[in-house]
C-alpha atoms as a PDB file:
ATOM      1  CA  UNK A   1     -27.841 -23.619 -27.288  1.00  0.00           C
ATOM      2  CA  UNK A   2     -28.506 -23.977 -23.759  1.00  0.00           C
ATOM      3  CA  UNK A   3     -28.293 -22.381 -20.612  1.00  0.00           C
ATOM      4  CA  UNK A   4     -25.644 -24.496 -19.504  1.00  0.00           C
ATOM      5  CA  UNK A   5     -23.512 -23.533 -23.119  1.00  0.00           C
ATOM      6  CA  UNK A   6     -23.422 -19.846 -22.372  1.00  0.00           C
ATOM      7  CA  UNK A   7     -22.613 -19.922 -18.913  1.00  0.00           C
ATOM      8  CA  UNK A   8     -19.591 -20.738 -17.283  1.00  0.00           C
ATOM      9  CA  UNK A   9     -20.730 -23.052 -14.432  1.00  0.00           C
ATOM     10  CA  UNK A  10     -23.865 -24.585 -13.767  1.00  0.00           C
ATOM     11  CA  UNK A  11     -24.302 -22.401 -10.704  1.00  0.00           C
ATOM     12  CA  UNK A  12     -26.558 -18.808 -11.128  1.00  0.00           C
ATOM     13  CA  UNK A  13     -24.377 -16.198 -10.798  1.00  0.00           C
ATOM     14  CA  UNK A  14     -24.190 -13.509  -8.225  1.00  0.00           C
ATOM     15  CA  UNK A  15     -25.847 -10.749 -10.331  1.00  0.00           C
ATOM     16  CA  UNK A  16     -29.235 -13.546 -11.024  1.00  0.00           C
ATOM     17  CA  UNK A  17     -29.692 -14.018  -7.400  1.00  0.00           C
ATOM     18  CA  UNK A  18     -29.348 -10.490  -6.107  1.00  0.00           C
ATOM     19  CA  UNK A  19     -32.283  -9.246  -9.105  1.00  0.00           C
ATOM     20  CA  UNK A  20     -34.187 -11.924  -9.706  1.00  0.00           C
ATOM     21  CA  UNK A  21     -37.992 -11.740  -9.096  1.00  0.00           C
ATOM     22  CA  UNK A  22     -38.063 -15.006  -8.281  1.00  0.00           C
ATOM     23  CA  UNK A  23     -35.468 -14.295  -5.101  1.00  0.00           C
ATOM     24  CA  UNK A  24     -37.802 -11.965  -3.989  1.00  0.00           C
ATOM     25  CA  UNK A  25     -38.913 -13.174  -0.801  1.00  0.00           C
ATOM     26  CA  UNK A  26     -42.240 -13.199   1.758  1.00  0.00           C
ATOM     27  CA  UNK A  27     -42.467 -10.434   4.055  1.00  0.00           C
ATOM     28  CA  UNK A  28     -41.929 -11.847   7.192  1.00  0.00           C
ATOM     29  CA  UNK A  29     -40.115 -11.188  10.424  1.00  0.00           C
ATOM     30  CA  UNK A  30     -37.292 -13.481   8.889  1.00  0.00           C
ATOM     31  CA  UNK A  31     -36.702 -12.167   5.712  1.00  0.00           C
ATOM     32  CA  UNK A  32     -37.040  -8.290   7.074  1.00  0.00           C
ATOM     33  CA  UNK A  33     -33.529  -9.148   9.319  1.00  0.00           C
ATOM     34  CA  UNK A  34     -30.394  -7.677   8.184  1.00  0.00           C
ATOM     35  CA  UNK A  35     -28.745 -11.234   8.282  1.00  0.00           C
ATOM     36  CA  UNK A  36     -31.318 -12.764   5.434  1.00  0.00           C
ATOM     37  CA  UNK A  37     -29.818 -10.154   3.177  1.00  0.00           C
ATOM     38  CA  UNK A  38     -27.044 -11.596   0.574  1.00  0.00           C
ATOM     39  CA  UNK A  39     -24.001 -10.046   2.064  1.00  0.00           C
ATOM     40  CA  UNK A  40     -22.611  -8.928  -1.226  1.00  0.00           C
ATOM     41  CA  UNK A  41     -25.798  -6.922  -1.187  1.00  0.00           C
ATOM     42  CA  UNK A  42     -25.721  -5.907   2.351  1.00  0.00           C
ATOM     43  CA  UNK A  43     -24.077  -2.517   2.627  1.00  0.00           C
ATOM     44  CA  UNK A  44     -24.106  -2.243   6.158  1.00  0.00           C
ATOM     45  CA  UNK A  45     -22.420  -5.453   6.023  1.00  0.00           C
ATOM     46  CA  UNK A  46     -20.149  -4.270   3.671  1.00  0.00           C
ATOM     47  CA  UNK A  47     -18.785  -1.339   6.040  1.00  0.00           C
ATOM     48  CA  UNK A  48     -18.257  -2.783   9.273  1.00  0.00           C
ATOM     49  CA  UNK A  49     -15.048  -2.239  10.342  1.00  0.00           C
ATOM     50  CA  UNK A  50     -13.927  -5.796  10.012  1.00  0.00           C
ATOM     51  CA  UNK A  51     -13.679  -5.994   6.508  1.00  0.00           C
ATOM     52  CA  UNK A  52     -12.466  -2.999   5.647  1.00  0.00           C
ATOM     53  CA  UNK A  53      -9.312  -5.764   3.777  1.00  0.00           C
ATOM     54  CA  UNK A  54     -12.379  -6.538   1.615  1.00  0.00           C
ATOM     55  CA  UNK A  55     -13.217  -2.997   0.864  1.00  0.00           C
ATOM     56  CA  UNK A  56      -9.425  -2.353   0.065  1.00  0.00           C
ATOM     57  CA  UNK A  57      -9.735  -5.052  -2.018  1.00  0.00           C
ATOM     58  CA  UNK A  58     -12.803  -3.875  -3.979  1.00  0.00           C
ATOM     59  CA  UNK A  59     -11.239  -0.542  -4.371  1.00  0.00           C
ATOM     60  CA  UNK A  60      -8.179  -1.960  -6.186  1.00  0.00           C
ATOM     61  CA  UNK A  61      -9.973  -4.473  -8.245  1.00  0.00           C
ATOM     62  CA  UNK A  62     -12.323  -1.484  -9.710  1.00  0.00           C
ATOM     63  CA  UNK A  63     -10.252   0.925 -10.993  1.00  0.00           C
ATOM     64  CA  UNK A  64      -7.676  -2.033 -12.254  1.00  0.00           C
ATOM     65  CA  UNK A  65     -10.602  -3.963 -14.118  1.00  0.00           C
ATOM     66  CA  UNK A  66     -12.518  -0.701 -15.392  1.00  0.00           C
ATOM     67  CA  UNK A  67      -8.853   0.149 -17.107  1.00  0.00           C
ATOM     68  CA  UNK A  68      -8.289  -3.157 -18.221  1.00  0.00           C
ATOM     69  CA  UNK A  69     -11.645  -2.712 -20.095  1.00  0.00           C
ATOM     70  CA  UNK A  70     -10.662   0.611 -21.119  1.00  0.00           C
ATOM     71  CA  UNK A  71      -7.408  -0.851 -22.569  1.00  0.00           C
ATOM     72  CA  UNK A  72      -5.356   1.394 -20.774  1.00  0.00           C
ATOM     73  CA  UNK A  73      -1.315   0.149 -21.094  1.00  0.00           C
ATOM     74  CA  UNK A  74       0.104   3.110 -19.544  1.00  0.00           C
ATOM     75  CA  UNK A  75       0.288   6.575 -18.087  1.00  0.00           C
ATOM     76  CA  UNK A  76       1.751   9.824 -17.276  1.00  0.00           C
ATOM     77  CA  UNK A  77       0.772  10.816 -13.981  1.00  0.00           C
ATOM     78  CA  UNK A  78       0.313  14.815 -13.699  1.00  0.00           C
ATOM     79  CA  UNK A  79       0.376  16.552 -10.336  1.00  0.00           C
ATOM     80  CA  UNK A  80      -0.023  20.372  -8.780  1.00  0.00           C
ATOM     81  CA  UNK A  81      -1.402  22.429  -6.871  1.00  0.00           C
ATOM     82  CA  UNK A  82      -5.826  22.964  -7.082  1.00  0.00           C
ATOM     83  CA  UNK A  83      -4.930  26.215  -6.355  1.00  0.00           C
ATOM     84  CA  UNK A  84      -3.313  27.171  -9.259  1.00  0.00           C
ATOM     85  CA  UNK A  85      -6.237  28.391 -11.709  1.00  0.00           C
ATOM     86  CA  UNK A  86      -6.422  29.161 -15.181  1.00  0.00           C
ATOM     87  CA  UNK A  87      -4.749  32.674 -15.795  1.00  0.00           C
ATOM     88  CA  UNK A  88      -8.287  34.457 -16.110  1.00  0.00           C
ATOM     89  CA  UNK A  89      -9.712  33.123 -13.313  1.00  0.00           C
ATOM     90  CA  UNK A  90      -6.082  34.241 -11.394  1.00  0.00           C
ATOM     91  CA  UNK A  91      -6.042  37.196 -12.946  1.00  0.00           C
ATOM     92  CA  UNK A  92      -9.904  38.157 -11.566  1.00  0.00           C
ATOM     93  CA  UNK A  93      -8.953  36.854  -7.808  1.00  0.00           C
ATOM     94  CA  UNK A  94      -5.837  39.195  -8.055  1.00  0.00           C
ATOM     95  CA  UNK A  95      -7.964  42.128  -8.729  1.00  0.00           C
ATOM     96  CA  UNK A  96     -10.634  41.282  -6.335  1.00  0.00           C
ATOM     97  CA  UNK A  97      -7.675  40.989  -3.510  1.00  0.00           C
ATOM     98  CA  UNK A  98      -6.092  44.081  -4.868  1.00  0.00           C
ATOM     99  CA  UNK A  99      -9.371  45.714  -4.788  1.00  0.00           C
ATOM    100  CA  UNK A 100     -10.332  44.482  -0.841  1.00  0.00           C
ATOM    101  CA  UNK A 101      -6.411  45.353  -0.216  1.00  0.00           C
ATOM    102  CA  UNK A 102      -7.045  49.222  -0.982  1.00  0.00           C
ATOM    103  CA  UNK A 103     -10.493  49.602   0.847  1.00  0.00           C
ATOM    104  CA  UNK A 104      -8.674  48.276   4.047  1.00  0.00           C
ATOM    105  CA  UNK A 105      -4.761  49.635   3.608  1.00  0.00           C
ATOM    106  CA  UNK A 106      -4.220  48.433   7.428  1.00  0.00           C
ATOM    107  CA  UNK A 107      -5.312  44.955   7.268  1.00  0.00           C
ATOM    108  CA  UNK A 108      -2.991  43.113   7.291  1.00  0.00           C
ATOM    109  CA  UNK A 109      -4.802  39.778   6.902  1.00  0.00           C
ATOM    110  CA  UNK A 110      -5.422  41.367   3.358  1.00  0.00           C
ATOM    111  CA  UNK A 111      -2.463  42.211   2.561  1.00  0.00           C
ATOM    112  CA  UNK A 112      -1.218  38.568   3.291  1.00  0.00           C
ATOM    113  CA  UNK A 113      -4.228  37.957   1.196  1.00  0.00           C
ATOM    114  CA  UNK A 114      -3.508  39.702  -1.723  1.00  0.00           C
ATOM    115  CA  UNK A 115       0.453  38.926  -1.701  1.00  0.00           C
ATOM    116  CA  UNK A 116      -0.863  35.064  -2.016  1.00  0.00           C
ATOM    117  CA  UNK A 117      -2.970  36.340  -5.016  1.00  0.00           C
ATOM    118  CA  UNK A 118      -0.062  37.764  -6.730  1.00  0.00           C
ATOM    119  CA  UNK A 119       2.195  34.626  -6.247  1.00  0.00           C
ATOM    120  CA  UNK A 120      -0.256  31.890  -7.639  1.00  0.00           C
ATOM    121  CA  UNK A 121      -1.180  34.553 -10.664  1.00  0.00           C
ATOM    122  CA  UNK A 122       2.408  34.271 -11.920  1.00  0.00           C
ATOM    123  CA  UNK A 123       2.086  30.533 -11.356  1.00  0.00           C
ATOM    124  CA  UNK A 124      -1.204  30.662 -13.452  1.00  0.00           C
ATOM    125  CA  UNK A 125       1.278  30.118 -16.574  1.00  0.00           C
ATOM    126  CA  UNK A 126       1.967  26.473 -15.258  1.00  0.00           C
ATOM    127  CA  UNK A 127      -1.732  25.728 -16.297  1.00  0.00           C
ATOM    128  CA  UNK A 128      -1.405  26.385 -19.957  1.00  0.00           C
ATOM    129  CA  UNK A 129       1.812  24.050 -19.579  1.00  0.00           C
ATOM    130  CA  UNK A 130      -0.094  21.143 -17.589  1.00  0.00           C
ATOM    131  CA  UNK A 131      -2.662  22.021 -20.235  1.00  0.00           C
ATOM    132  CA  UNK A 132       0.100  21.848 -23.485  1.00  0.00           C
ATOM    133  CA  UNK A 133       1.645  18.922 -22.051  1.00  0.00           C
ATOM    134  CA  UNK A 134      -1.805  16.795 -21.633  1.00  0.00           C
ATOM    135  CA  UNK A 135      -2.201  17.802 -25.430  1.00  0.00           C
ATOM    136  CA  UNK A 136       1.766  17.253 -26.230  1.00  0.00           C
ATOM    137  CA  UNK A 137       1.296  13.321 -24.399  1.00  0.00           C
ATOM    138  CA  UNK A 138      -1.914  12.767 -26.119  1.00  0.00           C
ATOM    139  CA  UNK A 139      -1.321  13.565 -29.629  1.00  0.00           C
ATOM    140  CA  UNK A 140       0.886  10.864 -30.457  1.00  0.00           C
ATOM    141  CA  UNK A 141       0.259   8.159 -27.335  1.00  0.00           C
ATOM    142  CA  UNK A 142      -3.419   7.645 -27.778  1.00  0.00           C
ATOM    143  CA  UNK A 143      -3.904   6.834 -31.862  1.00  0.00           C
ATOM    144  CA  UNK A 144      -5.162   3.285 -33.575  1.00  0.00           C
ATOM    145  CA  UNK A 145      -7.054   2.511 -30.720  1.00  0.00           C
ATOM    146  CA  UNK A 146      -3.885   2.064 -28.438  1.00  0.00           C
ATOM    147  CA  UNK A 147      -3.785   3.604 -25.035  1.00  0.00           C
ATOM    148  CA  UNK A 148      -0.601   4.361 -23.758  1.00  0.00           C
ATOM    149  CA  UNK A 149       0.903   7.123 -21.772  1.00  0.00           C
ATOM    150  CA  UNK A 150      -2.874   8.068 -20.759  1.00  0.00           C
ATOM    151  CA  UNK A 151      -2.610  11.176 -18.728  1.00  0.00           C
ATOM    152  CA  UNK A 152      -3.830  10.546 -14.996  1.00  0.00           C
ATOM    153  CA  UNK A 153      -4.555  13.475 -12.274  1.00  0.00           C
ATOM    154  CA  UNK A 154      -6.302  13.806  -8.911  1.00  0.00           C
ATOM    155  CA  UNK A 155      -9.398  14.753 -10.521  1.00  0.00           C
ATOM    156  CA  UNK A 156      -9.777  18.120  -8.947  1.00  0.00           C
ATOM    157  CA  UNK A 157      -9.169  21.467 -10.014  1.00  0.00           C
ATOM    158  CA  UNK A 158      -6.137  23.649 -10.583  1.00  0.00           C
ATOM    159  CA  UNK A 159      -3.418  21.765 -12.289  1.00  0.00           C
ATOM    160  CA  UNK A 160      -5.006  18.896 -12.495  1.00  0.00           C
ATOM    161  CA  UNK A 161      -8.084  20.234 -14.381  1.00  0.00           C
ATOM    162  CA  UNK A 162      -5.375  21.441 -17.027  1.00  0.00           C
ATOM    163  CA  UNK A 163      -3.591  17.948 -17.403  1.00  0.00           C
ATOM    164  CA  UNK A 164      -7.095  15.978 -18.344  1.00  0.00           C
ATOM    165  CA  UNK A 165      -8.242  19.673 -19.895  1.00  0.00           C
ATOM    166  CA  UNK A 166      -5.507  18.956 -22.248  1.00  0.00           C
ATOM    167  CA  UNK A 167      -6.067  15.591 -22.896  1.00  0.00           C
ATOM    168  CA  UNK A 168      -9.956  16.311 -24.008  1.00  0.00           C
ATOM    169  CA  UNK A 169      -8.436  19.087 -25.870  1.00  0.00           C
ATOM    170  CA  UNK A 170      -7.208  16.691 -29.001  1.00  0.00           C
ATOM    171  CA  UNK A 171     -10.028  14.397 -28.467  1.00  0.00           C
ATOM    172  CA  UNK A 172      -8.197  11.623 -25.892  1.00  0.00           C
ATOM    173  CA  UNK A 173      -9.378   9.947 -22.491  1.00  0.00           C
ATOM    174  CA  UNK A 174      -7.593  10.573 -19.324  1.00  0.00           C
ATOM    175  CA  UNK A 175      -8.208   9.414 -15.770  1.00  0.00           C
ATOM    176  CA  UNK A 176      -9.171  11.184 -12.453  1.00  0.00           C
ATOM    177  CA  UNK A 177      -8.576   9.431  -9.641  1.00  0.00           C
ATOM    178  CA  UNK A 178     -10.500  11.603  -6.805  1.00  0.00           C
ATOM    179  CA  UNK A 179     -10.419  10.703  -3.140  1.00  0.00           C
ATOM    180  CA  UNK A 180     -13.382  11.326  -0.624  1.00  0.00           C
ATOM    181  CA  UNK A 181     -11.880  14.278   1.444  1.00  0.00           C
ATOM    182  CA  UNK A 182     -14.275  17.164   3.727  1.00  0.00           C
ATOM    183  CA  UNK A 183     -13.239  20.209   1.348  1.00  0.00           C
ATOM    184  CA  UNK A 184     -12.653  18.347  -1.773  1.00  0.00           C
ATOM    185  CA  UNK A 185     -14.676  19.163  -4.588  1.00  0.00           C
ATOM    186  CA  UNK A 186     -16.449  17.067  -7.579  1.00  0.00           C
ATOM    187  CA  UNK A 187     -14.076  15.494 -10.523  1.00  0.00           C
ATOM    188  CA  UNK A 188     -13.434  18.239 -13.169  1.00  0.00           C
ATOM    189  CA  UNK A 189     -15.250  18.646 -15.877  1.00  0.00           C
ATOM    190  CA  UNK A 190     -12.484  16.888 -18.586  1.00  0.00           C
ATOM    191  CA  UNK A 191     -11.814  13.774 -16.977  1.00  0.00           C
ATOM    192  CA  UNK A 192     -13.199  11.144 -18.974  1.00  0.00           C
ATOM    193  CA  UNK A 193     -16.533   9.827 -16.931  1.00  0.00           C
ATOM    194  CA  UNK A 194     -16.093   6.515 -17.724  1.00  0.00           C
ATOM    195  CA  UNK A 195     -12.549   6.805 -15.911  1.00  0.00           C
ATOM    196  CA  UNK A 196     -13.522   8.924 -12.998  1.00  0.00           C
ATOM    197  CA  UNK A 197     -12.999   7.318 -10.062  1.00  0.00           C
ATOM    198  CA  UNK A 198     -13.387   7.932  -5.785  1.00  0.00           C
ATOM    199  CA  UNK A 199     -11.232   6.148  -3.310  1.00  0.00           C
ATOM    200  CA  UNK A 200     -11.445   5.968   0.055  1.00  0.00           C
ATOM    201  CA  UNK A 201      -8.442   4.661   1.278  1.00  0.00           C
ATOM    202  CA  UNK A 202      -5.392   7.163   0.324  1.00  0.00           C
ATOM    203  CA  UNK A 203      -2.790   3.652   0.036  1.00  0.00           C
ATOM    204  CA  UNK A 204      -4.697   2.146  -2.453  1.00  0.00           C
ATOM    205  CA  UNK A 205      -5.471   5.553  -4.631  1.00  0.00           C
ATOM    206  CA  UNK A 206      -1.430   6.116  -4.505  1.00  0.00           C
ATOM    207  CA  UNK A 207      -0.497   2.213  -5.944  1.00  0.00           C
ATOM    208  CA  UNK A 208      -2.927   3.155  -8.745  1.00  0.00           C
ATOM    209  CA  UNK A 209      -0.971   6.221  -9.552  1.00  0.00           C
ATOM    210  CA  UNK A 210       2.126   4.168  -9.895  1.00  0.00           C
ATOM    211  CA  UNK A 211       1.024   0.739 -11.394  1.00  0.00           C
ATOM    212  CA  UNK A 212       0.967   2.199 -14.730  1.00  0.00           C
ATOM    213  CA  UNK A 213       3.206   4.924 -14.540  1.00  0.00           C
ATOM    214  CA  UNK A 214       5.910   5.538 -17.115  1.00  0.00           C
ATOM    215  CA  UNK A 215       6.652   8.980 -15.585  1.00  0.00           C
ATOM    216  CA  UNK A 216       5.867  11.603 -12.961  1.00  0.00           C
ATOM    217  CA  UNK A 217       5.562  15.532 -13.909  1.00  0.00           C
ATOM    218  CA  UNK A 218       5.056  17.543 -10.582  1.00  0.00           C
ATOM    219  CA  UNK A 219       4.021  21.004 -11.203  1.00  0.00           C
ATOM    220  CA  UNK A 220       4.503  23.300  -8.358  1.00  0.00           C
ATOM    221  CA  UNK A 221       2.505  21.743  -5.257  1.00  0.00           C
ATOM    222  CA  UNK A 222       1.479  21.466  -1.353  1.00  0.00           C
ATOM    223  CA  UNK A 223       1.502  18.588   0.394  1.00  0.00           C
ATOM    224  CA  UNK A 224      -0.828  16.464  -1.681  1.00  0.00           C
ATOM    225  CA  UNK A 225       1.805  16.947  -4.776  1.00  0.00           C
ATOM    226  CA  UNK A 226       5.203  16.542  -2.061  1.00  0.00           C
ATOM    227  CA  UNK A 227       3.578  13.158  -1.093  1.00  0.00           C
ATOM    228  CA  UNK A 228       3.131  11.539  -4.037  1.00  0.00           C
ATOM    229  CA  UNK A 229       6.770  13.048  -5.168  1.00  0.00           C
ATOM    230  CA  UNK A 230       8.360  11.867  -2.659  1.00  0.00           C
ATOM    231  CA  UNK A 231       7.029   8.191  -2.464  1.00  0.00           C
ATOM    232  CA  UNK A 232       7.686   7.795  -5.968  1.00  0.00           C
ATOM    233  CA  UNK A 233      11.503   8.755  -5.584  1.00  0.00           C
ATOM    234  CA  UNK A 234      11.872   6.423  -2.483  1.00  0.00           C
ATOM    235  CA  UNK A 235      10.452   3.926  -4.573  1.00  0.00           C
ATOM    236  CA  UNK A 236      12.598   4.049  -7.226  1.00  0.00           C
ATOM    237  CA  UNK A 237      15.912   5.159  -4.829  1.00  0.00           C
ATOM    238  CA  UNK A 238      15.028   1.490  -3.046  1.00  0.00           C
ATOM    239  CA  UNK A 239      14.304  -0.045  -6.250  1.00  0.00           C
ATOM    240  CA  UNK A 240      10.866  -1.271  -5.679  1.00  0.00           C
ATOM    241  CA  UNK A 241       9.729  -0.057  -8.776  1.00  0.00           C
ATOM    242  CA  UNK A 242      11.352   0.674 -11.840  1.00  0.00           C
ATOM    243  CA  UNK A 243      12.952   3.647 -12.975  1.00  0.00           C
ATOM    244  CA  UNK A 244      10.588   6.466 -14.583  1.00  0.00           C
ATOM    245  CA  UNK A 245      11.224   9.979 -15.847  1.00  0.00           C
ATOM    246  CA  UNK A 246      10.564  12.202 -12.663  1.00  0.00           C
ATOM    247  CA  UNK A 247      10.082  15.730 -13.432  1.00  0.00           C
ATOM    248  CA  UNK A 248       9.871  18.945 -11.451  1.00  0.00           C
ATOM    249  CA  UNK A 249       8.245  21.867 -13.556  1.00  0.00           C
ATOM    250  CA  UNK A 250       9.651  25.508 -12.343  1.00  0.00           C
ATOM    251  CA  UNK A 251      13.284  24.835 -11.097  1.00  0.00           C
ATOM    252  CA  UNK A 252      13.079  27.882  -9.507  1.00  0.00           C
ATOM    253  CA  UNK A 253       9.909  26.893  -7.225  1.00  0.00           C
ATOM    254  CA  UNK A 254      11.181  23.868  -6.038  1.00  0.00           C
ATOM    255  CA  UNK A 255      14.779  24.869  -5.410  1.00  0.00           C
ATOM    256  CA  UNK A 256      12.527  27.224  -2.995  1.00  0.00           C
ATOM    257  CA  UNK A 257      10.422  24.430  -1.103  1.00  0.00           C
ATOM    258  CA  UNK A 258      13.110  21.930  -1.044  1.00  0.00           C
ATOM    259  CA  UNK A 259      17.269  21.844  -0.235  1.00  0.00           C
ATOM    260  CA  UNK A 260      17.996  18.966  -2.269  1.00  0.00           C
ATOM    261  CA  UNK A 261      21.682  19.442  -2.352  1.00  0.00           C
ATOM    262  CA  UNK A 262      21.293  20.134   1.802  1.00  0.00           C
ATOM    263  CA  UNK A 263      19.768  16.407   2.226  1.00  0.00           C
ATOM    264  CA  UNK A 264      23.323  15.348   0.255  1.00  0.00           C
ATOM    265  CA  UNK A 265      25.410  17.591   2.406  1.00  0.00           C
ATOM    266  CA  UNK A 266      24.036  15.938   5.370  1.00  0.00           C
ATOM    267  CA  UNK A 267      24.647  12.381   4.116  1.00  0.00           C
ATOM    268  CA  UNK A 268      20.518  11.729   4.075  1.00  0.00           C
ATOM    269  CA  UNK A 269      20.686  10.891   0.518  1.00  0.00           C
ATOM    270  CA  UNK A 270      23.607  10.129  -1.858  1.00  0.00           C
ATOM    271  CA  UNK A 271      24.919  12.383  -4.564  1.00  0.00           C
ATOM    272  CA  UNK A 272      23.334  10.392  -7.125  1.00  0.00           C
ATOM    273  CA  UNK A 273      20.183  10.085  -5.487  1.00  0.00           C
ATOM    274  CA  UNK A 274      19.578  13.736  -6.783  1.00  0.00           C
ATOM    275  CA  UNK A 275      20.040  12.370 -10.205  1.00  0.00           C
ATOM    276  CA  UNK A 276      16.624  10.555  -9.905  1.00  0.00           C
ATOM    277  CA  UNK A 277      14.567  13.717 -11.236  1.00  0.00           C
ATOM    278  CA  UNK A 278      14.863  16.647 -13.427  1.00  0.00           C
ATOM    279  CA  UNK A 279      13.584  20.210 -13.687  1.00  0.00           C
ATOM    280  CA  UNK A 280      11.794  21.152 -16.514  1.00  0.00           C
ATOM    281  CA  UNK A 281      10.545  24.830 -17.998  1.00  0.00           C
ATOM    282  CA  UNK A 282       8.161  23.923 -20.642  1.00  0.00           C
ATOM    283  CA  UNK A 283       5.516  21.407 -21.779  1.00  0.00           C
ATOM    284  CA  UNK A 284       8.102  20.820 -25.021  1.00  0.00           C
ATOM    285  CA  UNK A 285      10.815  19.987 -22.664  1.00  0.00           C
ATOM    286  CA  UNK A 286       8.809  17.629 -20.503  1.00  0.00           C
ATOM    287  CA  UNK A 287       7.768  15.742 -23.045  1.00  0.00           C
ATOM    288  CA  UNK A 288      11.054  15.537 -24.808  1.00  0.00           C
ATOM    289  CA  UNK A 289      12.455  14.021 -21.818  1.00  0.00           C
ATOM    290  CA  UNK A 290      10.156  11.525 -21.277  1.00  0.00           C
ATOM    291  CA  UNK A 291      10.016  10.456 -25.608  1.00  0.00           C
ATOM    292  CA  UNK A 292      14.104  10.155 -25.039  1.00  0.00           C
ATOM    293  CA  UNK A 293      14.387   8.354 -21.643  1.00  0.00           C
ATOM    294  CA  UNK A 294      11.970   5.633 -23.750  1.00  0.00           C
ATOM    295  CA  UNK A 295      13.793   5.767 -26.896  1.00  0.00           C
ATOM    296  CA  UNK A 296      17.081   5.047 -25.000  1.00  0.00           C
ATOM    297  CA  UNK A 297      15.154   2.131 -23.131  1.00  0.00           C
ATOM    298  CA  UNK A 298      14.581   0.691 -26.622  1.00  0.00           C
END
């Protein structure tokens, strides 16, 4: 067999001429000049701010090839707070903010402090459910070699660490999809590596939470968790994408952070609008939901 046989066209490909020996040229005053580089290869070429389109592009194409290859159909995207740990780790930052609290009774900026600490160490419960969920999802969506309803996060820590936590739990892949951000920290430890990926651009890391979503579970959040909530239910209220299972874990938080049936009252959304999510108590209950919304779309 020839040459010709096993490759596509009769033209080298990209990958020969960027690591060839043969390419490797003289050193001379010509081939030391940034233009003689190949401009795939040039990354300083690469980031100029004209063709940042072709770095949007790039960004999109990776992630959606790398899950083609990883045969992921579908997913479950998981959101929530980083600041909502494990209930150990809570439970120790409670009693070090207790502790700071009673060797300064007048400071106030530790008594702010440690009434924080108490409110996200009852929330600490919500990471065993992102956890039991990932596990719940994974169990009986990932088996024979299929890939469906693949459990997606942010990457970081908190409840997002649970979700893919869960998912390496029972032995499963899930995806991280981290973004490059001053205070943000590495990809936890349970997302699968070979699905680990960093964005730049925020637009491009949101349509690749969506493109394969069959449903959205928001866990008590900030504003990284309210943005990607609320995009998803103005997609689907405008009917750019298609219905999904939208649910909001702890009724009671979110009736807190947001006046749903206020936005009605005002005649900012319609009464059915409100119809386009649910709240949900338990990782059983999540999941249920989502196994009967498909089992009615069968």
């Amino acid at each position: 067999m020839t040459k010709r046989d096993t490759n596509p066209t009769v033209f080298p490909s990209a990958r020969d001429d960027a690591g060839t020996a043969a390419h490797v040229p003289p050193d001379t005053p010509q081939t030391r000049s940034p233009s003689y580089r190949l401009a795939f290869t040039d990354t300083e070429f690469l980031l100029r701010p004209e063709l940042r389109a072709m770095r949007l592009q790039l960004e999109l194409l990776k992630a959606e090839l790398t899950q083609q290859e990883e045969g992921i159909d579908s997913t479950v995207v998981i959101f929530g707070s980083t600041r909502i740990a494990d209930p150990q780790t809570a439970g120790e930052r409670l009693a070090a903010a207790e502790a700071a609290a009673r060797a300064a009774p007048h400071d106030q900026a530790l008594a702010q402090r440690l009434a924080v600490a108490r409110r996200l160490a009852e929330k600490a419960r919500y990471y065993d459910e992102a956890r039991r969920l990932a596990q719940l999802i994974t169990r009986v969506s990932q088996v024979d070699g299929h890939r469906d309803f693949v459990v997606v996060t942010g990457g970081g820590p908190g409840i997002m660490e649970a979700a893919n936590r869960g998912a390496a739990d029972v032995g499963g892949k899930s995806i991280g999809l981290s973004i490059v951000l001053p205070q943000e920290e590495h990809p936890n430890p349970y997302v699968t590596p070979a699905l680990s990926f960093q964005f730049h651009y925020f637009a491009v890391r949101k349509m690749h939470f969506l493109m394969r979503a069959r449903a959205l579970v928001a866990f008590p959040g900030g504003y990284g968790t309210l943005d990607e909530l609320f995009e998803t239910l103005t997609l689907i209220q405008t009917r750019r994408v298609d219905r999904v299972p939208v649910l909001l874990f702890g009724e009671a938080y979110w009736r807190r952070i947001i006046d749903f049936e206020a936005l009605v009252e005002e005649g900012a959304i319609g009464p059915g609008d409100i119809k386009l999510f649910a709240y949900v108590e338990t990782a059983e209950e999540a999941w249920a939901r989502i196994a009967a919304f498909y089992a009615q779309a069968g």
